[in-house]
C-alpha atoms as a PDB file:
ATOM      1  CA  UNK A   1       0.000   0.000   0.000  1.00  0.00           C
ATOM      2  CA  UNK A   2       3.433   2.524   1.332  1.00  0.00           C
ATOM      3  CA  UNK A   3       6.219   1.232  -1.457  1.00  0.00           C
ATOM      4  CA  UNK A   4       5.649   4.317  -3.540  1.00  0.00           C
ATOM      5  CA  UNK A   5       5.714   6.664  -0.179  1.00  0.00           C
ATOM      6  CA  UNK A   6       8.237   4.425   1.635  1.00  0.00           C
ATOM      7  CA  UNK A   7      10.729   5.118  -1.749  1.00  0.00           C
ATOM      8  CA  UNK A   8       9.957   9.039  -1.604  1.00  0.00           C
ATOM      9  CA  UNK A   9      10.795   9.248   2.053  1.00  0.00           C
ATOM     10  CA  UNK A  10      14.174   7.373   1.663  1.00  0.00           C
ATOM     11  CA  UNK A  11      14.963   9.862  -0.912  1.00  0.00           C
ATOM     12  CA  UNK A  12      13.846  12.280   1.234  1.00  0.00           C
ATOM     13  CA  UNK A  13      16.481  10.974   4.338  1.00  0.00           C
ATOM     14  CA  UNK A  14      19.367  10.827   1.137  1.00  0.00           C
ATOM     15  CA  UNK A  15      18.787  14.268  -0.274  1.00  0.00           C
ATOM     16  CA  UNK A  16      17.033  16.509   2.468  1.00  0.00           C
ATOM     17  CA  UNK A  17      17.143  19.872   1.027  1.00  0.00           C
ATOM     18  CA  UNK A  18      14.768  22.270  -0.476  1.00  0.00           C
ATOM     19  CA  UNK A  19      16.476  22.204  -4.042  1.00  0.00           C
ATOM     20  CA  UNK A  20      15.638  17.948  -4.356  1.00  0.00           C
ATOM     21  CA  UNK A  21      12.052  18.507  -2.742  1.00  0.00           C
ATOM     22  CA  UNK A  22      10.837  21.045  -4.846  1.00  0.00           C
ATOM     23  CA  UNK A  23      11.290  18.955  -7.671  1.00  0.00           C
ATOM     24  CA  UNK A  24       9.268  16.376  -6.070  1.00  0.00           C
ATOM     25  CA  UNK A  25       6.585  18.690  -5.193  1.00  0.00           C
ATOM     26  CA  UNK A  26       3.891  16.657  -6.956  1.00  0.00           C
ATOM     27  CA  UNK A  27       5.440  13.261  -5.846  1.00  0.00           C
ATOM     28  CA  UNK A  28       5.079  14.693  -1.902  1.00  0.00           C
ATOM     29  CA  UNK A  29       1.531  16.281  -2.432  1.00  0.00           C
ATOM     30  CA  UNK A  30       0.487  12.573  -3.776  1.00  0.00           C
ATOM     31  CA  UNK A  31       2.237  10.430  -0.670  1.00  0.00           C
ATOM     32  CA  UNK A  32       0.618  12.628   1.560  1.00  0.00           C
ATOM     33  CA  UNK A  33      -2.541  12.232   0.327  1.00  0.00           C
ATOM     34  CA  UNK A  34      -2.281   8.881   0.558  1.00  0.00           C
ATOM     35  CA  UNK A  35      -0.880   9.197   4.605  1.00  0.00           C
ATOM     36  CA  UNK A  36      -4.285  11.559   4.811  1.00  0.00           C
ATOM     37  CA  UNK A  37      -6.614   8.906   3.323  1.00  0.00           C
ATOM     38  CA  UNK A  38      -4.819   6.330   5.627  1.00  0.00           C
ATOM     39  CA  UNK A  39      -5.340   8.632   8.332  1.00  0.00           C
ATOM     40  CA  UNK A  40      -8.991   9.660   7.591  1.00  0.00           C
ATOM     41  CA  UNK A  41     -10.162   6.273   7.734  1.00  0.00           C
ATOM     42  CA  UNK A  42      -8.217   5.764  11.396  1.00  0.00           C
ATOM     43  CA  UNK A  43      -9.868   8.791  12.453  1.00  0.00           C
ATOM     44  CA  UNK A  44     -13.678   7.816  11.271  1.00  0.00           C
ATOM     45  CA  UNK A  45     -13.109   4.400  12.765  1.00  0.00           C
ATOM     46  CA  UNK A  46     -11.669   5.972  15.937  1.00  0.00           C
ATOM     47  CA  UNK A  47     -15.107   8.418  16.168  1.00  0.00           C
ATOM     48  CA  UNK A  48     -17.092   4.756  15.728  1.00  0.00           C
ATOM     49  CA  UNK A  49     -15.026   3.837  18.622  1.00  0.00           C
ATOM     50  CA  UNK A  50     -15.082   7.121  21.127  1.00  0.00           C
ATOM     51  CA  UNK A  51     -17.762  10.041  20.017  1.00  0.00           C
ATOM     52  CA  UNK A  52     -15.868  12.924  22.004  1.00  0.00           C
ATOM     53  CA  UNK A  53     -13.924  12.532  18.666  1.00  0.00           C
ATOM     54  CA  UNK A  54     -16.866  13.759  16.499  1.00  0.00           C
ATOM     55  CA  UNK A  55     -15.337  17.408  15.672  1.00  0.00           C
ATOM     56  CA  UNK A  56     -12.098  16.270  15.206  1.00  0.00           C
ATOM     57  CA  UNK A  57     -10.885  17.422  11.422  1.00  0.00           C
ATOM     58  CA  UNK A  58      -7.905  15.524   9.525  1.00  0.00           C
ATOM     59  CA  UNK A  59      -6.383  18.805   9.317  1.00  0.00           C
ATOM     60  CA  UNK A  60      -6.062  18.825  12.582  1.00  0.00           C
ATOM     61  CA  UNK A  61      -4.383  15.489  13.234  1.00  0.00           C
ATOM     62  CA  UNK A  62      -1.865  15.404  10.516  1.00  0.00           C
ATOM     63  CA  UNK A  63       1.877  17.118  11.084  1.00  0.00           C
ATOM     64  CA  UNK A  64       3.702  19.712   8.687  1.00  0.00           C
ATOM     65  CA  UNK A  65       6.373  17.753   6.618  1.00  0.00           C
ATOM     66  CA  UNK A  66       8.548  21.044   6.978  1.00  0.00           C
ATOM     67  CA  UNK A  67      10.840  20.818  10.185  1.00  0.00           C
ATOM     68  CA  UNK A  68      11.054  23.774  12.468  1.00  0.00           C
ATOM     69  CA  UNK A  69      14.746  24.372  12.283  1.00  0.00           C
ATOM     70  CA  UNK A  70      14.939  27.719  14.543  1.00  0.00           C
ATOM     71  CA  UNK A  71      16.728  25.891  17.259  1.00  0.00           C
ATOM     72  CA  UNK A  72      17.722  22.712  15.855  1.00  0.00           C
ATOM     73  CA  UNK A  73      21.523  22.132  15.690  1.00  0.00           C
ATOM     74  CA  UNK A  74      20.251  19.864  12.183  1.00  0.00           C
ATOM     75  CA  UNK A  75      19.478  22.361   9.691  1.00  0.00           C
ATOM     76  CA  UNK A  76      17.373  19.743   7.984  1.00  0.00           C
ATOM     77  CA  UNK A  77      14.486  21.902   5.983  1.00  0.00           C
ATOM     78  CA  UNK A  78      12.010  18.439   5.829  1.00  0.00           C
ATOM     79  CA  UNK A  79      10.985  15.457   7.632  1.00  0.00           C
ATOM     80  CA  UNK A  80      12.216  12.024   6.804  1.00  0.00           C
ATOM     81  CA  UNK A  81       8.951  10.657   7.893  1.00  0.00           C
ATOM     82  CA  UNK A  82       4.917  11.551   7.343  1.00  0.00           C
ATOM     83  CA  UNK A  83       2.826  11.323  11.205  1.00  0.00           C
ATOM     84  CA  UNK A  84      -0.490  12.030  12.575  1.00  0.00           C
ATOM     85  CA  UNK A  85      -1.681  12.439  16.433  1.00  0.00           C
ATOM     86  CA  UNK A  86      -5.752  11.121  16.871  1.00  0.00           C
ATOM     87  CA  UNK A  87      -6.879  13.052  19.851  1.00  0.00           C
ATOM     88  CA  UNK A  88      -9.880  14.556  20.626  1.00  0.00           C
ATOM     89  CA  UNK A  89      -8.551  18.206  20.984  1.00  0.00           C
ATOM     90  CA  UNK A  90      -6.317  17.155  17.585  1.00  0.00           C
ATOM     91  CA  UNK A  91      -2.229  16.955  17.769  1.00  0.00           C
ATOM     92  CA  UNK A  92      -0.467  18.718  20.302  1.00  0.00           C
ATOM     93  CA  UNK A  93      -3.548  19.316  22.730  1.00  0.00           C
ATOM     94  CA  UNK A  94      -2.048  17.551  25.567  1.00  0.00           C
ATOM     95  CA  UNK A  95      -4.481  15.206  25.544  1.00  0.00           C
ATOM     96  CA  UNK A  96      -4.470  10.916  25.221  1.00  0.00           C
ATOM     97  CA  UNK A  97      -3.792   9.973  21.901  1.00  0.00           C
ATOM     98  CA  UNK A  98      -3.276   7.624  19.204  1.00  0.00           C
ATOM     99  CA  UNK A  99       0.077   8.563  17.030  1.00  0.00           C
ATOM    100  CA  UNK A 100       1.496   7.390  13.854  1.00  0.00           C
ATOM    101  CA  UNK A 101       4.349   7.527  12.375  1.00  0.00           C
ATOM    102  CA  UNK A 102       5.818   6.514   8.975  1.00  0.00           C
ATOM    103  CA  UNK A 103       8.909   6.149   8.207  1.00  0.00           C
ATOM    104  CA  UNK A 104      11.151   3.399   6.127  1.00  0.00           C
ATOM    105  CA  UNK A 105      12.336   0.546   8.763  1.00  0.00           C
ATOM    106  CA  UNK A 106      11.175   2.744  11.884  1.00  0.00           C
ATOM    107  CA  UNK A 107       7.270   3.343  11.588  1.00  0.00           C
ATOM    108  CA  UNK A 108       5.178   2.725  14.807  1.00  0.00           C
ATOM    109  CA  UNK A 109       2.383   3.350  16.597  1.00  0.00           C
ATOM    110  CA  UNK A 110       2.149   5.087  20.355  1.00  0.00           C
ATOM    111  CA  UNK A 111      -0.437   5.589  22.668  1.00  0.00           C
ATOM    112  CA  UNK A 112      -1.002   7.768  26.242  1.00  0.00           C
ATOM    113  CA  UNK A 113       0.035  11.172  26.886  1.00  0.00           C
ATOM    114  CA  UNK A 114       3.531  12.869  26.506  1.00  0.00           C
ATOM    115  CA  UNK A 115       4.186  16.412  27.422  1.00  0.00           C
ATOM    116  CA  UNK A 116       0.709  17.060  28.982  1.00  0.00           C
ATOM    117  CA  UNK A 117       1.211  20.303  30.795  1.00  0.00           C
ATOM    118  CA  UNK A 118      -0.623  21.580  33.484  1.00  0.00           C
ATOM    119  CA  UNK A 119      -4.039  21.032  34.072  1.00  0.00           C
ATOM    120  CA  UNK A 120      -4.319  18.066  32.205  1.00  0.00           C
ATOM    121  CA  UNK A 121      -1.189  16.563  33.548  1.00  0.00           C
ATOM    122  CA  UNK A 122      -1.562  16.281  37.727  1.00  0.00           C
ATOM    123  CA  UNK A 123      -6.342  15.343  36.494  1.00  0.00           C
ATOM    124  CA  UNK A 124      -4.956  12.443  34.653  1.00  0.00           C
ATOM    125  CA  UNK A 125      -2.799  11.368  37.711  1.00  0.00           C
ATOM    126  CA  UNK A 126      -5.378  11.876  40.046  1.00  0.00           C
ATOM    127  CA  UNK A 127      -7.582  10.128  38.500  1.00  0.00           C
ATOM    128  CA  UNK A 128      -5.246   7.075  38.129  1.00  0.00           C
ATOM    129  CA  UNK A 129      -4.403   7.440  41.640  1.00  0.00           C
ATOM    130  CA  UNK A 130      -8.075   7.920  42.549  1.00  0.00           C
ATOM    131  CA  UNK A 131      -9.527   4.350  40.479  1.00  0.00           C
ATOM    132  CA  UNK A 132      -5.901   2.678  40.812  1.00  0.00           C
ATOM    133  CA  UNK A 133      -7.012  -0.465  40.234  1.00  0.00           C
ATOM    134  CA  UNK A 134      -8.682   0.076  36.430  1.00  0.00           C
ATOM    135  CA  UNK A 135      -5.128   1.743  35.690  1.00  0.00           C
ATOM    136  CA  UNK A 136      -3.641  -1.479  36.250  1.00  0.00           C
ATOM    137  CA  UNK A 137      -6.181  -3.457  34.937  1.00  0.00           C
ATOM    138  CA  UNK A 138      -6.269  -1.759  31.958  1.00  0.00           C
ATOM    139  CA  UNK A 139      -2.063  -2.524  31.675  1.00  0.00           C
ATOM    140  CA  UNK A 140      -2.371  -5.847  32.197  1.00  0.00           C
ATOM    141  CA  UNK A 141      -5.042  -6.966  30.563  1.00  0.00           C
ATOM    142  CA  UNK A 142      -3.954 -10.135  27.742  1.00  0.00           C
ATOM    143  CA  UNK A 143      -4.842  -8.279  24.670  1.00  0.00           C
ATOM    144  CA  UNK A 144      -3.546  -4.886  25.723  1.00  0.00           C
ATOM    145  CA  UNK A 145      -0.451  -6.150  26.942  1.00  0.00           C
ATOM    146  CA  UNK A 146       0.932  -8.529  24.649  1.00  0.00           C
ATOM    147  CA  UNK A 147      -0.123  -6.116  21.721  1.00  0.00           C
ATOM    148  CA  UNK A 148       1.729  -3.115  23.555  1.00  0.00           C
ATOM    149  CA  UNK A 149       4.118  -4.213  26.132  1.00  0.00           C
ATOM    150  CA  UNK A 150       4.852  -2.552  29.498  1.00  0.00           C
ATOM    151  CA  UNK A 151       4.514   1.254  29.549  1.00  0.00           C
ATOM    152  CA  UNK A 152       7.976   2.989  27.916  1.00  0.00           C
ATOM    153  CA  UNK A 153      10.517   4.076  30.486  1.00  0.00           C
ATOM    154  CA  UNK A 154      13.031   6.346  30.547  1.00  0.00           C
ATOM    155  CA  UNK A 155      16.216   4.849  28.654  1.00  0.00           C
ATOM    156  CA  UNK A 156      19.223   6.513  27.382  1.00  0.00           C
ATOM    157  CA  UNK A 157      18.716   5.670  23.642  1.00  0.00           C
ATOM    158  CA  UNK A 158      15.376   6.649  23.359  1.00  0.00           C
ATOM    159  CA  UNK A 159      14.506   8.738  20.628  1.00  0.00           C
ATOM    160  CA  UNK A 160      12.931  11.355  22.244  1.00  0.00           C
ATOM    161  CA  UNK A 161      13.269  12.340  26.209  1.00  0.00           C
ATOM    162  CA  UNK A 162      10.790  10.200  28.712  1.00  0.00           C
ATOM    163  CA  UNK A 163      11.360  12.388  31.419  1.00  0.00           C
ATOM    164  CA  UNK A 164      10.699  11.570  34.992  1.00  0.00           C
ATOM    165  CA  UNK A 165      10.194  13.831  38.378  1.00  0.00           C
ATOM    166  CA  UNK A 166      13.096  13.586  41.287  1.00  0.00           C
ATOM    167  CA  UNK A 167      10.608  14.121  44.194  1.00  0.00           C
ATOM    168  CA  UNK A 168       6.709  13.925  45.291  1.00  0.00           C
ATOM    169  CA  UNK A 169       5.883  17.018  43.910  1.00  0.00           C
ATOM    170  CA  UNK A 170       3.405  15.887  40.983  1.00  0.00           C
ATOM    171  CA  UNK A 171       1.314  13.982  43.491  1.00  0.00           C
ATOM    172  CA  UNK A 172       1.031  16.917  45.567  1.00  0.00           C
ATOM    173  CA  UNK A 173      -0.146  18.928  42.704  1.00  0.00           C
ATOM    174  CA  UNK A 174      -2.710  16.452  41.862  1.00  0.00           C
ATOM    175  CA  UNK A 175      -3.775  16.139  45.423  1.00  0.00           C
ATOM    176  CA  UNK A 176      -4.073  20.299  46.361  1.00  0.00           C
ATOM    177  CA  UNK A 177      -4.515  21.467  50.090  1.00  0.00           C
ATOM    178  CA  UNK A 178      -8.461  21.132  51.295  1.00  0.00           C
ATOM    179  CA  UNK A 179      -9.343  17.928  48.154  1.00  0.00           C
ATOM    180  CA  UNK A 180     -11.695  15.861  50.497  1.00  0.00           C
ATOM    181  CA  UNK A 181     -10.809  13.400  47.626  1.00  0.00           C
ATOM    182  CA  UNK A 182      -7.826  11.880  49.464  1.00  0.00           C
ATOM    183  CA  UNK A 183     -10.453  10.377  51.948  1.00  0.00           C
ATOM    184  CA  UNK A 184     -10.941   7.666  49.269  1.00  0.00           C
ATOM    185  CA  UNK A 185      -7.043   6.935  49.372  1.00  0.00           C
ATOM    186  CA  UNK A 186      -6.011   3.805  51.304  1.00  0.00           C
ATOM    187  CA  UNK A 187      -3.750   4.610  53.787  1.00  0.00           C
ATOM    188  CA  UNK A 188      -0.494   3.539  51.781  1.00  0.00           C
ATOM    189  CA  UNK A 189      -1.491   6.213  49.077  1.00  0.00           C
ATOM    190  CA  UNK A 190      -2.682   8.759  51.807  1.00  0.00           C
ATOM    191  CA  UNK A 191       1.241   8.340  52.899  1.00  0.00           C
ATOM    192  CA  UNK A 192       2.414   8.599  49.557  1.00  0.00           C
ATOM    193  CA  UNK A 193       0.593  11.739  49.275  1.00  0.00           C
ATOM    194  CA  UNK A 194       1.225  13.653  52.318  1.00  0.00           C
ATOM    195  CA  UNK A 195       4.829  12.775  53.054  1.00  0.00           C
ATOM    196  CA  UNK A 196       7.748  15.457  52.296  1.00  0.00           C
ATOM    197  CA  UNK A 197      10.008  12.800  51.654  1.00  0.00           C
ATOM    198  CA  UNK A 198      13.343  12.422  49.386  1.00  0.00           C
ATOM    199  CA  UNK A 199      13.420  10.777  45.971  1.00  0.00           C
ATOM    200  CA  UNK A 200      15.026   7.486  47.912  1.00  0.00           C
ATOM    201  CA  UNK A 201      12.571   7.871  50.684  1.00  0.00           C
ATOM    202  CA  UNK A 202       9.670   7.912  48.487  1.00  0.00           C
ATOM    203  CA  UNK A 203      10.968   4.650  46.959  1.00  0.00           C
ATOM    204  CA  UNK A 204      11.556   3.000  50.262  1.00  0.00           C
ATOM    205  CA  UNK A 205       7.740   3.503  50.581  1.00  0.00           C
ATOM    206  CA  UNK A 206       6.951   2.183  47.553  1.00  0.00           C
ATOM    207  CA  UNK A 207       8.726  -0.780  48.145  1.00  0.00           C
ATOM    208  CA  UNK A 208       6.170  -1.216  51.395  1.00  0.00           C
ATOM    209  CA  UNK A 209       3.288  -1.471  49.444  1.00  0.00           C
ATOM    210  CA  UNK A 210       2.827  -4.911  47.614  1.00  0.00           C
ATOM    211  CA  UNK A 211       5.046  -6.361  45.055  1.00  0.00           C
ATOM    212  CA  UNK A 212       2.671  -6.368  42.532  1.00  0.00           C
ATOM    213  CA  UNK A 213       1.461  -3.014  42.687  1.00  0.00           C
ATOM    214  CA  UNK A 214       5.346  -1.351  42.656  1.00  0.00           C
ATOM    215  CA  UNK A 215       5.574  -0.374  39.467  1.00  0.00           C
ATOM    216  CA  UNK A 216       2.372   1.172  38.913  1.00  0.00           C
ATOM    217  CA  UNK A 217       3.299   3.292  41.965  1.00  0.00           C
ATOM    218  CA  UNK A 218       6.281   4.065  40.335  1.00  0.00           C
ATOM    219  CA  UNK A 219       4.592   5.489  37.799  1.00  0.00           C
ATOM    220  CA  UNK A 220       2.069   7.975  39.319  1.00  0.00           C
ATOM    221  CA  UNK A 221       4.559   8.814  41.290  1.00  0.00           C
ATOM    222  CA  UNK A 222       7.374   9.755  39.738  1.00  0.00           C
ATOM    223  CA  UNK A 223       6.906   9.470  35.321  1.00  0.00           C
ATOM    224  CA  UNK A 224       5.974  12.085  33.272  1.00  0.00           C
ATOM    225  CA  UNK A 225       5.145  10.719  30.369  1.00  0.00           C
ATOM    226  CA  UNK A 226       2.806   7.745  29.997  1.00  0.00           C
ATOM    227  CA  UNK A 227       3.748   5.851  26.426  1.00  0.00           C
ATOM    228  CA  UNK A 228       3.388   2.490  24.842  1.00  0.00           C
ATOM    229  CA  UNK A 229       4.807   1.742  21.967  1.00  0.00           C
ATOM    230  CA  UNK A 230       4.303  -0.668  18.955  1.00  0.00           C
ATOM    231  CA  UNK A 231       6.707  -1.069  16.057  1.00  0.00           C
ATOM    232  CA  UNK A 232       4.768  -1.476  12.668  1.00  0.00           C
ATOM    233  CA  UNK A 233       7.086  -2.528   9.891  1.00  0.00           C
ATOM    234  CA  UNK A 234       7.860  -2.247   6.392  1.00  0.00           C
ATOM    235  CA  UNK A 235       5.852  -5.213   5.755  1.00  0.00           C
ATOM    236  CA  UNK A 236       3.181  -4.317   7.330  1.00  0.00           C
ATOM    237  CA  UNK A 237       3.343  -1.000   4.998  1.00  0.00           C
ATOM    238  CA  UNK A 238       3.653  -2.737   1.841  1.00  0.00           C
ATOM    239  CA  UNK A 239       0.459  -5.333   2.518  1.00  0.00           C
ATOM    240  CA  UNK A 240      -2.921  -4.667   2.061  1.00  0.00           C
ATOM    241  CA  UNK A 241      -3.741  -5.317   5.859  1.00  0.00           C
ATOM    242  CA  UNK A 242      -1.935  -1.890   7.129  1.00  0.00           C
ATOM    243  CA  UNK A 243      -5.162  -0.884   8.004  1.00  0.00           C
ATOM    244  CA  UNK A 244      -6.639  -3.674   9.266  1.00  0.00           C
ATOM    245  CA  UNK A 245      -3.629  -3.498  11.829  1.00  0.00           C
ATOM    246  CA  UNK A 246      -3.989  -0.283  12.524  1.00  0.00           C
ATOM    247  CA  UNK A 247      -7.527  -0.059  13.183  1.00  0.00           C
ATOM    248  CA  UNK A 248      -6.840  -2.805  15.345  1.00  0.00           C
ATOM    249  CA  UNK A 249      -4.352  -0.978  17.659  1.00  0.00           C
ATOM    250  CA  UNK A 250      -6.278   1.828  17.926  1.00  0.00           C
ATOM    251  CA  UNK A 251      -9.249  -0.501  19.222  1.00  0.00           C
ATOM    252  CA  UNK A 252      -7.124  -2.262  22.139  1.00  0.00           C
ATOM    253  CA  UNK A 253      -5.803   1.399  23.225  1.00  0.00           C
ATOM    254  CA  UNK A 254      -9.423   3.058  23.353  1.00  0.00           C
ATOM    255  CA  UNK A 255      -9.688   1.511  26.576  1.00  0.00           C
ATOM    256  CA  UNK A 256      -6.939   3.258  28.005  1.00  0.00           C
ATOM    257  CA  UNK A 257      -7.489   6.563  26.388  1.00  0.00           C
ATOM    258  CA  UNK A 258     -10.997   6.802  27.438  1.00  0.00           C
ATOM    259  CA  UNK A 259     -10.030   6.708  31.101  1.00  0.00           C
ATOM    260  CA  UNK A 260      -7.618   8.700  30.992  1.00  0.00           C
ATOM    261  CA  UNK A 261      -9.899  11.486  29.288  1.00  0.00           C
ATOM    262  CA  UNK A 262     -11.518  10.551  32.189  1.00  0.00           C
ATOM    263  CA  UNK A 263      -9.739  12.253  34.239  1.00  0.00           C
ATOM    264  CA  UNK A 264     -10.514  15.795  32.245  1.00  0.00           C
ATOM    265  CA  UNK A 265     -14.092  15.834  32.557  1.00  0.00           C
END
């Protein structure tokens, strides 16, 4: 379905310059198309699946091919690579989302929330803090987990930065002075909460609370971004069933978006 876009975007990575791509205008204007009918019929499916979705235009899901280069040490004017961000405030919102990318021998899919900001950030941890036990339900459940994996952590050759707090701080955000909320808190999260405690310290308390639930401690605790990831490859691309497997991803992460647009009601 990709060979003709796959072979445009290794050019592309071989000749990145505005000379080359402006020769290729009509080439680029086709492949994209193509990405955009991909992505159109993600995003229809993905309203089938979750209705918030409803007002969400393609325009606002797909990303410029043109690189922003104003403070980029790689001068590169394009990108080697065509992706889209299925949210229901569209890309860059802050909001859960289903993301694309293509790109010869390094396409994938990824899921959750990266770079939230504040409000959206500390109302999705609450809530996972709040109905703990759906967050890790939802993690571990069969389908979702050997589709997905284990949530992404911080690792030195990650592509982009997974970045991760050095103290309480986000749970005390989430948790304000005066929210009668943390009533409903068991009394191991109350004391994650309301302790002014070190990085180490706060992992020594973690390490109290059963083995099974560590991790996903861990997590509310102390990650800022909340990713799984999903390589598709060039296979994949080149059959027929591309969408068939994307459609398919995008139905096992629903699950785990909708809750945590939960959280921002």
């Amino acid at each position: 379905m990709f060979a003709i876009t796959l072979k445009f975007l290794e050019a592309v990575q071989r000749n990145n310059n505005t000379e080359r791509f402006h020769a290729n205008y009509d080439l680029y204007q086709q492949e994209k198309k193509r990405f955009g009918k991909l992505v159109q019929q993600l995003l229809d499916y993905g309203k089938e699946l979750n209705p918030n979705r409803s007002e969400v235009q393609l325009k606002q899901c797909i990303f410029r091919f043109n690189r922003d280069i104003r403070y980029r040490v790689d001068k590169s004017p394009y990108k080697d690579h065509f992706g889209c961000e299925i949210a229901a405030g569209g890309k860059r919102s802050g909001r859960p989302c289903f993301y694309f990318e293509l790109r010869p021998g390094g396409s994938f899919v990824g899921i959750g929330t990266w770079r939230a900001g504040e409000p959206f950030e500390s109302k999705m941890r609450k809530h996972a803090i709040l109905y703990f036990d759906q967050w890790k339900k939802l993690q571990t459940s069969r389908a979702f987990l050997s589709y997905f994996g284990k949530m992404l952590r911080s690792e030195p050759d990650q592509p982009y930065a997974l970045q991760e707090y050095k103290s309480m701080y986000c749970i005390k955000k989430a948790f304000p002075n005066g929210d009668n909320t943390i009533k409903n808190l068991s009394d191991e999260r109350k004391t994650l909460r309301t302790s002014k405690c070190s990085y180490q310290k706060a992992w020594e308390l973690i390490r109290l609370l059963p083995k099974k639930e560590q991790e996903y401690y861990r997590q509310l605790c102390f990650q800022k971004d909340w990713l799984w990831e999903v390589k598709i490859t060039d296979d994949i691309l080149l059959s027929d069933g591309v969408l068939d497997e994307l459609k398919g991803a995008l139905k096992l992460a629903m699950p785990m978006i909708r809750f945590l647009e939960e959280g921002l009601e």
